[in-house]
C-alpha atoms as a PDB file:
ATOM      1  CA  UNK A   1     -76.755  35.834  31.919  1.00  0.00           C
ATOM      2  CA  UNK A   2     -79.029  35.971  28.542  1.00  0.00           C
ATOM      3  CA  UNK A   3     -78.439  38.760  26.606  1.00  0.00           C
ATOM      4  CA  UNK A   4     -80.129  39.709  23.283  1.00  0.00           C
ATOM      5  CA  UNK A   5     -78.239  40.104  20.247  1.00  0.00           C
ATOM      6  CA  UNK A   6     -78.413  43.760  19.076  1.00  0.00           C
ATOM      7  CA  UNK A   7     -78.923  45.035  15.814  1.00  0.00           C
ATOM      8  CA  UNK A   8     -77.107  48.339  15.479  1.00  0.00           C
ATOM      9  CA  UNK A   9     -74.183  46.055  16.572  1.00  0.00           C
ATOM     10  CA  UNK A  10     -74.342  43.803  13.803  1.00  0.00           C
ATOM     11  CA  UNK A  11     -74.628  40.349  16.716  1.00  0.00           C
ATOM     12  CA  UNK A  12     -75.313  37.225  15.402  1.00  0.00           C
ATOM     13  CA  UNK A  13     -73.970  34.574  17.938  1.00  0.00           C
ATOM     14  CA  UNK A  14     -71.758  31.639  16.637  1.00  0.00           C
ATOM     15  CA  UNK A  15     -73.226  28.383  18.807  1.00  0.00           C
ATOM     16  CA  UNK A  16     -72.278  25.904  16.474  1.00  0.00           C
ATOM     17  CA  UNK A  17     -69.558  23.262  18.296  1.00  0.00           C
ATOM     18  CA  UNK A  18     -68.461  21.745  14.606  1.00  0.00           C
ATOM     19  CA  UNK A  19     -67.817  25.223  13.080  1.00  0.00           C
ATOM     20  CA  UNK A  20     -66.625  26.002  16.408  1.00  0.00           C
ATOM     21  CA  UNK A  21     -63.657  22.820  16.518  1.00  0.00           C
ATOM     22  CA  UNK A  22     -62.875  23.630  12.815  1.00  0.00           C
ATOM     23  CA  UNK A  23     -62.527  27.332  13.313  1.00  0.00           C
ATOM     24  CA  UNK A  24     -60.327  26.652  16.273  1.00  0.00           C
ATOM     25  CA  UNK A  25     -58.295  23.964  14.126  1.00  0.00           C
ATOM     26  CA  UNK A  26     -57.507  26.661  11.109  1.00  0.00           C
ATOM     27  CA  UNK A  27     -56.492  29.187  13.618  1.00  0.00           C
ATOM     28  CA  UNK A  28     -54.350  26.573  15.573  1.00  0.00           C
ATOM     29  CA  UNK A  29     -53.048  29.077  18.683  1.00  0.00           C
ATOM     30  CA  UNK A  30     -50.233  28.076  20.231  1.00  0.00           C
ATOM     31  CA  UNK A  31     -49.840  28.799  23.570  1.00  0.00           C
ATOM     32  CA  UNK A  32     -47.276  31.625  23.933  1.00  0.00           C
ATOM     33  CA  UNK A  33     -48.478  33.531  20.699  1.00  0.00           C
ATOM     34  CA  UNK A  34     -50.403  37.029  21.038  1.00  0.00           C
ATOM     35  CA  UNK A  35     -53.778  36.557  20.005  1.00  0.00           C
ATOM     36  CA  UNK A  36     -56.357  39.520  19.705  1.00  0.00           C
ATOM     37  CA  UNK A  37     -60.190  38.652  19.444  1.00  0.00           C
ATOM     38  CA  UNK A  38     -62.466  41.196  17.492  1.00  0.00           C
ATOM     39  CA  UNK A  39     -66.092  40.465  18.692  1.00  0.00           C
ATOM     40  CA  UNK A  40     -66.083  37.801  21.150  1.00  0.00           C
ATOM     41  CA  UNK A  41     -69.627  37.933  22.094  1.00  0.00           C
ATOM     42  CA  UNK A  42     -70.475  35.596  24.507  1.00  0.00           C
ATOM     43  CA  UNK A  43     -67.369  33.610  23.696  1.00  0.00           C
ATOM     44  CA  UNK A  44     -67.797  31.301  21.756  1.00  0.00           C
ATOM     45  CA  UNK A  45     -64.665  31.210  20.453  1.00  0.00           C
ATOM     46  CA  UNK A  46     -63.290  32.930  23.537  1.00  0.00           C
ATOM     47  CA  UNK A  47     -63.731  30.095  26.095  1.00  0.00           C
ATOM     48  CA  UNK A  48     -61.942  27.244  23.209  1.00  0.00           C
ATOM     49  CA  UNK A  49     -59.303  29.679  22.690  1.00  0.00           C
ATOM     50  CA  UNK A  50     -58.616  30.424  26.226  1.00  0.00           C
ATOM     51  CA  UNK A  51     -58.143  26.724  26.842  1.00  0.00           C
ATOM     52  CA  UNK A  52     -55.167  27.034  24.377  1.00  0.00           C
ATOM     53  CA  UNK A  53     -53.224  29.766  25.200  1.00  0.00           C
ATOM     54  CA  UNK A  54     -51.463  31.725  28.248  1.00  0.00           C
ATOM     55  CA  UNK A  55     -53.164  34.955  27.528  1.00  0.00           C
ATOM     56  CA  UNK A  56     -55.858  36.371  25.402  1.00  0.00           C
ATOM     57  CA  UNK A  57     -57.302  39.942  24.284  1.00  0.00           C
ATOM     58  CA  UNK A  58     -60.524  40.677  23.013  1.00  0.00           C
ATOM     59  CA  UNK A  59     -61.917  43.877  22.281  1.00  0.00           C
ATOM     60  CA  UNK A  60     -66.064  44.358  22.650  1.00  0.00           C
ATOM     61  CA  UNK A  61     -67.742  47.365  22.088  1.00  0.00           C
ATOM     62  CA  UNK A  62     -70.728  46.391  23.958  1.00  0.00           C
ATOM     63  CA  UNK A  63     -70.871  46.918  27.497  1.00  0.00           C
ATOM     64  CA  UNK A  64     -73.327  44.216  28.634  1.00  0.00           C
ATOM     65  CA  UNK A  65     -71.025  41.791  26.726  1.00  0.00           C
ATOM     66  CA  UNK A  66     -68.574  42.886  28.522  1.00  0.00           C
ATOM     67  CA  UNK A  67     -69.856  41.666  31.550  1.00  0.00           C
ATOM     68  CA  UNK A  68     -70.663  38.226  30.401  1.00  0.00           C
ATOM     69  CA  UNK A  69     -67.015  38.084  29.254  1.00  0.00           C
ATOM     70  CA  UNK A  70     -65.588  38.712  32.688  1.00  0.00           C
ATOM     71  CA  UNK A  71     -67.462  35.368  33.913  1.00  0.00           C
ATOM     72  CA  UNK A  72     -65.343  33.677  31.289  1.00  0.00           C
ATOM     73  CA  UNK A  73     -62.091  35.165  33.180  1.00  0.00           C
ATOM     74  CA  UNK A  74     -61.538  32.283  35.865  1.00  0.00           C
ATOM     75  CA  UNK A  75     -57.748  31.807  35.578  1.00  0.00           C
ATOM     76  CA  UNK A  76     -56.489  35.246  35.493  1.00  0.00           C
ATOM     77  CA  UNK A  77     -55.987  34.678  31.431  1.00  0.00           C
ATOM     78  CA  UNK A  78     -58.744  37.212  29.579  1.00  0.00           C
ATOM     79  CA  UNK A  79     -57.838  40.832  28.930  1.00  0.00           C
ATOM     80  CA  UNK A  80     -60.973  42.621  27.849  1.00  0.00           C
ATOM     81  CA  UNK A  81     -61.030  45.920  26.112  1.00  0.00           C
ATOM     82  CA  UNK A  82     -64.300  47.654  26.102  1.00  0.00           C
ATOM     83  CA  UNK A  83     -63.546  49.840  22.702  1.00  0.00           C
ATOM     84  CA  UNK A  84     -64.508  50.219  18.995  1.00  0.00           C
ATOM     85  CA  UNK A  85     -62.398  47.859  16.947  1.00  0.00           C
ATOM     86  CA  UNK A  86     -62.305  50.872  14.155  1.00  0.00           C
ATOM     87  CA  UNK A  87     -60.374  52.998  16.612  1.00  0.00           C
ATOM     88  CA  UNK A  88     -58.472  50.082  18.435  1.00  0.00           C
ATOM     89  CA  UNK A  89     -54.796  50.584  17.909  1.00  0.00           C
ATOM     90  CA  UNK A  90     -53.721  46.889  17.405  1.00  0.00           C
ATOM     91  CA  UNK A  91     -49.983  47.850  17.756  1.00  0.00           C
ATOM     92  CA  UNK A  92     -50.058  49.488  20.333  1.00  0.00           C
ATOM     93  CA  UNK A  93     -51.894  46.616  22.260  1.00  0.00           C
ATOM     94  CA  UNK A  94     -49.293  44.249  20.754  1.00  0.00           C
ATOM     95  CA  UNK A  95     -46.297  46.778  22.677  1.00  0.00           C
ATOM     96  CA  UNK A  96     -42.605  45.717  21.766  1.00  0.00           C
ATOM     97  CA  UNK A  97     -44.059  42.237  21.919  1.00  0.00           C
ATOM     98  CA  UNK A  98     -43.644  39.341  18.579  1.00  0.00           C
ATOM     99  CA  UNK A  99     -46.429  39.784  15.635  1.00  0.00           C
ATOM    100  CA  UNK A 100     -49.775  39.659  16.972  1.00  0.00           C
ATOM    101  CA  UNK A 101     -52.781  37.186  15.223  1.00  0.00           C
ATOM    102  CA  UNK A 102     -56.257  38.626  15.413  1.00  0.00           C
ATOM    103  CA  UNK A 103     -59.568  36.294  15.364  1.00  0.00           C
ATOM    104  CA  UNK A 104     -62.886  37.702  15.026  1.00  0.00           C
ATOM    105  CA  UNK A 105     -66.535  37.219  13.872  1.00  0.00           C
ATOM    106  CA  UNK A 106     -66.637  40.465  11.911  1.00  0.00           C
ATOM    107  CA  UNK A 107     -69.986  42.317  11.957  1.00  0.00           C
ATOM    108  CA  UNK A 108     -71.530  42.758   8.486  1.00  0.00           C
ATOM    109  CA  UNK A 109     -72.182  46.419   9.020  1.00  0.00           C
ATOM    110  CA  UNK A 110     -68.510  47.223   9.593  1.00  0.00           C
ATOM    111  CA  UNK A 111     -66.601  44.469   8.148  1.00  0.00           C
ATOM    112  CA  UNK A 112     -64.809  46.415   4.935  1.00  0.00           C
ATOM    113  CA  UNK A 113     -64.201  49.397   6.952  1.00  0.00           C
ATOM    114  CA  UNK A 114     -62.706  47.731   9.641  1.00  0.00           C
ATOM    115  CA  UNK A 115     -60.515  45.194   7.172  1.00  0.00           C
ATOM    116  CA  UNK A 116     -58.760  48.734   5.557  1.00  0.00           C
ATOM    117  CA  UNK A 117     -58.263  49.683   9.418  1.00  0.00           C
ATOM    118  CA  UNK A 118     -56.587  46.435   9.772  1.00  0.00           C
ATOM    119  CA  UNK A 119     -54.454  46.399   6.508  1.00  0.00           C
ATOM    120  CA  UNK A 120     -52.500  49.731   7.591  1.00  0.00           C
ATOM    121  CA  UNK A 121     -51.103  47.643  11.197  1.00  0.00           C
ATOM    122  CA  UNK A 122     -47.684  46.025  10.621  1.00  0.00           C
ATOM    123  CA  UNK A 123     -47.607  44.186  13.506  1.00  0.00           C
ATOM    124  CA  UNK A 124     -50.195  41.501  12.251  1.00  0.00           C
ATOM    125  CA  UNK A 125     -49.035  38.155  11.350  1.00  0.00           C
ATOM    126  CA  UNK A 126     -52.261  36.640  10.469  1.00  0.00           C
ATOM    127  CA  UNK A 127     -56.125  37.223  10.404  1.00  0.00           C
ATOM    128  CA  UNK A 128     -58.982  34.575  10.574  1.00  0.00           C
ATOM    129  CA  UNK A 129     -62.052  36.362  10.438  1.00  0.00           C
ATOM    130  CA  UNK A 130     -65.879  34.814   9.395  1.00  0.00           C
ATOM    131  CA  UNK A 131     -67.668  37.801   7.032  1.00  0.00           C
ATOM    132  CA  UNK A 132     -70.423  37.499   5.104  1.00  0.00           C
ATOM    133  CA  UNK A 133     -69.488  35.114   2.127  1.00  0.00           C
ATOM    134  CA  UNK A 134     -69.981  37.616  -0.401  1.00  0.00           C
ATOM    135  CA  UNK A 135     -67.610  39.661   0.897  1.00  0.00           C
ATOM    136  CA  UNK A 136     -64.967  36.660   1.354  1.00  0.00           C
ATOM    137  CA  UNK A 137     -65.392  35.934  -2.095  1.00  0.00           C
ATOM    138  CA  UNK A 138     -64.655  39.665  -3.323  1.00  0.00           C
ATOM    139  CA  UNK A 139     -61.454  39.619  -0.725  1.00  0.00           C
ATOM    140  CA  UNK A 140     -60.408  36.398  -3.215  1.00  0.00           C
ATOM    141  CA  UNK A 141     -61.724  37.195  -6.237  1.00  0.00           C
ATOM    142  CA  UNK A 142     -59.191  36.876  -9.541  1.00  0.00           C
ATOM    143  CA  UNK A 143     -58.989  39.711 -12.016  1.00  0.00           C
ATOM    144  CA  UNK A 144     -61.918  38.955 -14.773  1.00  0.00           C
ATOM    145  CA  UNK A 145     -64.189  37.678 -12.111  1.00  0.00           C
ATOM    146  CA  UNK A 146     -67.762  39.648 -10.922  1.00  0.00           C
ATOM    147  CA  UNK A 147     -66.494  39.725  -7.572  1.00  0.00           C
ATOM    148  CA  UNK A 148     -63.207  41.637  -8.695  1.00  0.00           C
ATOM    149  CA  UNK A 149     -63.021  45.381  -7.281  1.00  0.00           C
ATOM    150  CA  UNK A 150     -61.614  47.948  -4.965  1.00  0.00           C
ATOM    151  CA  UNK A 151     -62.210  45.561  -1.996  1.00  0.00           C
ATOM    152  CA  UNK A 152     -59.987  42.552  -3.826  1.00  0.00           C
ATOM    153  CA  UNK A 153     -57.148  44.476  -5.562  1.00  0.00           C
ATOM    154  CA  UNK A 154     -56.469  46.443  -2.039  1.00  0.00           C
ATOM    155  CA  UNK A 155     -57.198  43.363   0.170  1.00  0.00           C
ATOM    156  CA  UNK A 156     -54.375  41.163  -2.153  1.00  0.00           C
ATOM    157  CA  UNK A 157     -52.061  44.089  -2.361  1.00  0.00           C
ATOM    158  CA  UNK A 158     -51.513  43.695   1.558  1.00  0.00           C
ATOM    159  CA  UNK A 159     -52.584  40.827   2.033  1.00  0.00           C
ATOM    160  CA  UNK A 160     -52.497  36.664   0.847  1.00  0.00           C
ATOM    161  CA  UNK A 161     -56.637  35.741   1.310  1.00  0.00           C
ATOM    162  CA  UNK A 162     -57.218  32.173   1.501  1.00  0.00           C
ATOM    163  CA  UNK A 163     -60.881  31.418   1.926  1.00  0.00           C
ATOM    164  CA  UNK A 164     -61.207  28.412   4.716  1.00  0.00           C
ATOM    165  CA  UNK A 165     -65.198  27.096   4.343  1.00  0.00           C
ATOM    166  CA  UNK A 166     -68.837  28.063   4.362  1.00  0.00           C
ATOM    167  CA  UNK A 167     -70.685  28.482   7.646  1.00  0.00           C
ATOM    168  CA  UNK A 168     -74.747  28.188   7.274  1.00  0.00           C
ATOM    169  CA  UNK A 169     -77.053  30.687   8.571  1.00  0.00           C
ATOM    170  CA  UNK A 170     -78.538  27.940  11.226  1.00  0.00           C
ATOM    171  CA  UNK A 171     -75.009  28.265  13.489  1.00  0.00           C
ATOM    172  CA  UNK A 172     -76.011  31.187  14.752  1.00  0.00           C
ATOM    173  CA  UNK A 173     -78.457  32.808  16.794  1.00  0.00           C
ATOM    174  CA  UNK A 174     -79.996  35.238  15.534  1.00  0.00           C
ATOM    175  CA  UNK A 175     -79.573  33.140  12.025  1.00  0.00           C
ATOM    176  CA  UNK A 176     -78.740  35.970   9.652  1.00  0.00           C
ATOM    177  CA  UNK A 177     -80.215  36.013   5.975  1.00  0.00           C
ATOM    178  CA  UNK A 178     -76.986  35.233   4.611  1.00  0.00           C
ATOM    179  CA  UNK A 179     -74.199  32.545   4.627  1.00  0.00           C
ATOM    180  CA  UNK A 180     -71.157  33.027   5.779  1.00  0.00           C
ATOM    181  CA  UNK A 181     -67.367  32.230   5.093  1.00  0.00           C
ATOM    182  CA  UNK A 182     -64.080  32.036   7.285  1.00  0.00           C
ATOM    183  CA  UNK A 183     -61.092  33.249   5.731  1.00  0.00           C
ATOM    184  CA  UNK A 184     -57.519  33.753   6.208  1.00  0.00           C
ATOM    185  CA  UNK A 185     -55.634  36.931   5.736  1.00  0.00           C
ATOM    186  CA  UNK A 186     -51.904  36.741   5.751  1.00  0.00           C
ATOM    187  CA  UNK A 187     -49.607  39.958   5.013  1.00  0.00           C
ATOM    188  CA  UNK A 188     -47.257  39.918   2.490  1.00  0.00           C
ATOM    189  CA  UNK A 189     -43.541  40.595   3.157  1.00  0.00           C
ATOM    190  CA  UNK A 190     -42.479  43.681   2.855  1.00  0.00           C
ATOM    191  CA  UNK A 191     -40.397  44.078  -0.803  1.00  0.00           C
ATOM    192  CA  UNK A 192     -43.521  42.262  -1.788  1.00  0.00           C
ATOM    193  CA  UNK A 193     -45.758  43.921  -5.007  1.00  0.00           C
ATOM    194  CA  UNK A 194     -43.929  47.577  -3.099  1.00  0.00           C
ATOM    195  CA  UNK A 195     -46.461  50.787  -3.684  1.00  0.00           C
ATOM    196  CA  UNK A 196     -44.354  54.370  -3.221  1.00  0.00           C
ATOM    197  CA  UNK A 197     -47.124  56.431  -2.620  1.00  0.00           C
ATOM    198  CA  UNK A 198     -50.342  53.979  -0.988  1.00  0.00           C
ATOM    199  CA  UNK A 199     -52.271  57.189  -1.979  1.00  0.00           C
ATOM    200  CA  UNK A 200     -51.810  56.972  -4.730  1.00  0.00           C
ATOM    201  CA  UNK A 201     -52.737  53.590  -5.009  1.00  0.00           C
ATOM    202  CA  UNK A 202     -55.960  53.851  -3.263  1.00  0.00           C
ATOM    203  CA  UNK A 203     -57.166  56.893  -5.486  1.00  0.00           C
ATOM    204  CA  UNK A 204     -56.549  54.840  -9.000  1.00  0.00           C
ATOM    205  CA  UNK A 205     -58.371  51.984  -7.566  1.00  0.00           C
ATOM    206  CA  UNK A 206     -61.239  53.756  -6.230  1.00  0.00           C
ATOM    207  CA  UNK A 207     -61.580  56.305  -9.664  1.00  0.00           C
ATOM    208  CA  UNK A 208     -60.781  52.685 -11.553  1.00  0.00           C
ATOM    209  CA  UNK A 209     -64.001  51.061  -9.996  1.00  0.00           C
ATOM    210  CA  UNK A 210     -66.162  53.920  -9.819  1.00  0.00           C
ATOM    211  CA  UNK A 211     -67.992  53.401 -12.987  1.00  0.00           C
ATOM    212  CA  UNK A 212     -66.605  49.997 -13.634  1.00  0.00           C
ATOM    213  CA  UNK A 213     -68.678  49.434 -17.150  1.00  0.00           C
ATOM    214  CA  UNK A 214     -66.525  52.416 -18.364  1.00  0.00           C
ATOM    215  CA  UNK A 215     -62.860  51.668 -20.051  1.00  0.00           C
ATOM    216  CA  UNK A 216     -59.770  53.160 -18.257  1.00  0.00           C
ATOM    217  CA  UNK A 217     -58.930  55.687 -20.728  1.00  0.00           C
ATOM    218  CA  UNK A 218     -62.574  57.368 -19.402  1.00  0.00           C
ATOM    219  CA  UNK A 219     -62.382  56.008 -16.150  1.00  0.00           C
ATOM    220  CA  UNK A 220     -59.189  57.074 -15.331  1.00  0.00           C
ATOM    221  CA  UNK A 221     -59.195  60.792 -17.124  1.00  0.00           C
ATOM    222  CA  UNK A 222     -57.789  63.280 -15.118  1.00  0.00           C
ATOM    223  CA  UNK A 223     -55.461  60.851 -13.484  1.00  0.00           C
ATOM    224  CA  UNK A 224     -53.670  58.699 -15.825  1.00  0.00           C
ATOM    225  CA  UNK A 225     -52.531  59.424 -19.339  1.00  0.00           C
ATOM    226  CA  UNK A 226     -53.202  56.518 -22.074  1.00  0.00           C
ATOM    227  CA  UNK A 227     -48.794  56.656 -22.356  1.00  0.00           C
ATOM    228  CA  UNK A 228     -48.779  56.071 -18.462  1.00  0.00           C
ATOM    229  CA  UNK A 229     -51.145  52.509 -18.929  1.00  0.00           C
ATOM    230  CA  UNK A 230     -49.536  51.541 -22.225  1.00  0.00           C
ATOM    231  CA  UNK A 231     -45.884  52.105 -20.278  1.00  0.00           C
ATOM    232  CA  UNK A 232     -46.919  49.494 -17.773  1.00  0.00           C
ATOM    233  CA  UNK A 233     -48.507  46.997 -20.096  1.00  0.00           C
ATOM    234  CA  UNK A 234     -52.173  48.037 -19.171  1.00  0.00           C
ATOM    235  CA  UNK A 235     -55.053  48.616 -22.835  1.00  0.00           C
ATOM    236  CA  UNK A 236     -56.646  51.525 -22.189  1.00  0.00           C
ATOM    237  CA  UNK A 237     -59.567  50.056 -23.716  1.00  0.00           C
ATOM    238  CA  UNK A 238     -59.756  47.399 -21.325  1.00  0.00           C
ATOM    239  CA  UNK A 239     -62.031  47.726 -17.836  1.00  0.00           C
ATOM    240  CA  UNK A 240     -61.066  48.075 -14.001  1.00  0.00           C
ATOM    241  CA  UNK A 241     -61.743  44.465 -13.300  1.00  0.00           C
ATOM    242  CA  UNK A 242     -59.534  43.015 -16.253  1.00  0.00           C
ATOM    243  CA  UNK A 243     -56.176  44.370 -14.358  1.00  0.00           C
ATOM    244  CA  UNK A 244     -53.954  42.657 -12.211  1.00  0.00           C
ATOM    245  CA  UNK A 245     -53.001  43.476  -8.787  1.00  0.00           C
ATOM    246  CA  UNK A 246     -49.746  43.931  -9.998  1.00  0.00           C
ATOM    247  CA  UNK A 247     -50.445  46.434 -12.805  1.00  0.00           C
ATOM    248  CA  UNK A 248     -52.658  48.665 -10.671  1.00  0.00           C
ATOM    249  CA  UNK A 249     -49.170  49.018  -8.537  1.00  0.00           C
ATOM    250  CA  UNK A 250     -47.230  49.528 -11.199  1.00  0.00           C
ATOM    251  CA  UNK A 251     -49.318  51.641 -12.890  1.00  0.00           C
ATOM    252  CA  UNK A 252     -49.268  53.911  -9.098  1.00  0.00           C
ATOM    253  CA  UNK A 253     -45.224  53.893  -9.179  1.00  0.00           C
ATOM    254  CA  UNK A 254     -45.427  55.314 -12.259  1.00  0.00           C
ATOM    255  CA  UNK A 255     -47.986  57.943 -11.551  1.00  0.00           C
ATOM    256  CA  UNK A 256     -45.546  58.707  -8.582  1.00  0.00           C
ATOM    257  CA  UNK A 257     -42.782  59.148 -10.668  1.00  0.00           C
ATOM    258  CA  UNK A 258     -44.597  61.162 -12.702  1.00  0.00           C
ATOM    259  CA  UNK A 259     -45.798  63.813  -9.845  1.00  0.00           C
ATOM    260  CA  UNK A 260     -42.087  63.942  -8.638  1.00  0.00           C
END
């Protein structure tokens, strides 16, 4: 059955066998683990991933997809769920079950939404996902680098990002203008860089960023005094993408404290 990718789906089809084998190898399923596939469509990664385990989900929004995916199904082993991975409840798929590990060739239109979806579900042990590389490399990105922002300091707060390799434009079909890059997202343990108040968090990053060229003291007006930055080791003549992970967290638990 041929089906033609669809834009307002973001579908660019992975065909390549050598990014294909390596993507596989990084993942490295074992049989009895829970694995959930974002995106499978027309299985590329579906049909070598099936041959490794007992059981796998995938969740496809589109419904012609769908019915390719069922052909796949010959030994009883593919659960499809025809939904929108930004309202999938991952937990709840994964039940009382171990830590589930979710695989997927993100679409470029929804990829950062869908990653903060992701980040909030504690029953993830790992992510391997292929995004556009721009985005992998503001996922990794180190503070004092162009790539450092809202997407990297929230992305490492949950998360340990390990970018894998490149993947060219020419492996899929339709070959999108871009390259692209498969990472690895781990979550941290829990007692690991600890927030009290995620809100809180996520508001002084996004005000941080906003107007990035701007220093903290303006940037952050209204929110944080200069005594709450200095108390935490942060200059509030410095910029948003000169601070650490760690002192945007600390800087929050203070803020917190503050507010109680």
């Amino acid at each position: 059955m041929k089906h033609k990718a669809r834009k307002r789906f973001g579908q660019n089809f992975l065909h390549d066998d050598n990014v294909i084998s390596r993507i596989i190898g990084s993942i490295n399923p074992s049989a009895s683990e829970h694995v959930i596939e974002i995106g499978p469509g027309q299985g590329a990664i579906t049909r070598p991933l099936l041959q490794r385990l007992d059981s796998l989900d995938v969740v496809e929004l589109d419904r012609d997809l769908v019915a390719i995916l069922e052909q796949l199904d010959t030994g009883g082993k593919l659960r499809i769920h025809q939904a929108d991975a930004l309202k999938y409840d991952f937990c709840r798929a994964a039940g009382t079950e171990k830590q589930i590990r979710i695989v997927g060739n993100l679409p470029y239109n929804i990829s950062t939404p869908l990653l903060f979806h992701l980040f909030t579900q504690n029953c993830i042990m790992d992510m391997h996902f292929m995004l556009q590389r721009e985005v992998v490399q503001r996922l990794a990105a180190n503070p004092g680098n162009k790539q450092y922002g809202r997407l990297s300091v929230m992305a490492q707060y949950y998360c340990e990002v390990v970018p894998l390799f490149d993947i060219g434009p020419e492996s899929f079909d339709p070959a999108p203008k871009v390259t692209s890059a498969f990472v690895r997202l781990t979550p941290r343990p829990g007692g690991q860089r600890t927030v009290k108040n995620i809100s809180i968090l996520k508001q002084l990053v996004s005000k941080a960023f906003h107007q990035r060229r701007k220093t903290l003291r303006n940037a952050l007006s209204g929110i944080a005094t200069i005594a709450d930055m200095e108390a935490v080791g942060i200059t509030p003549g410095s910029r948003a993408e000169t601070v650490s992970v760690e002192d945007y967290v600390a800087l929050a638990n203070r803020l917190n404290e503050n507010s109680g």
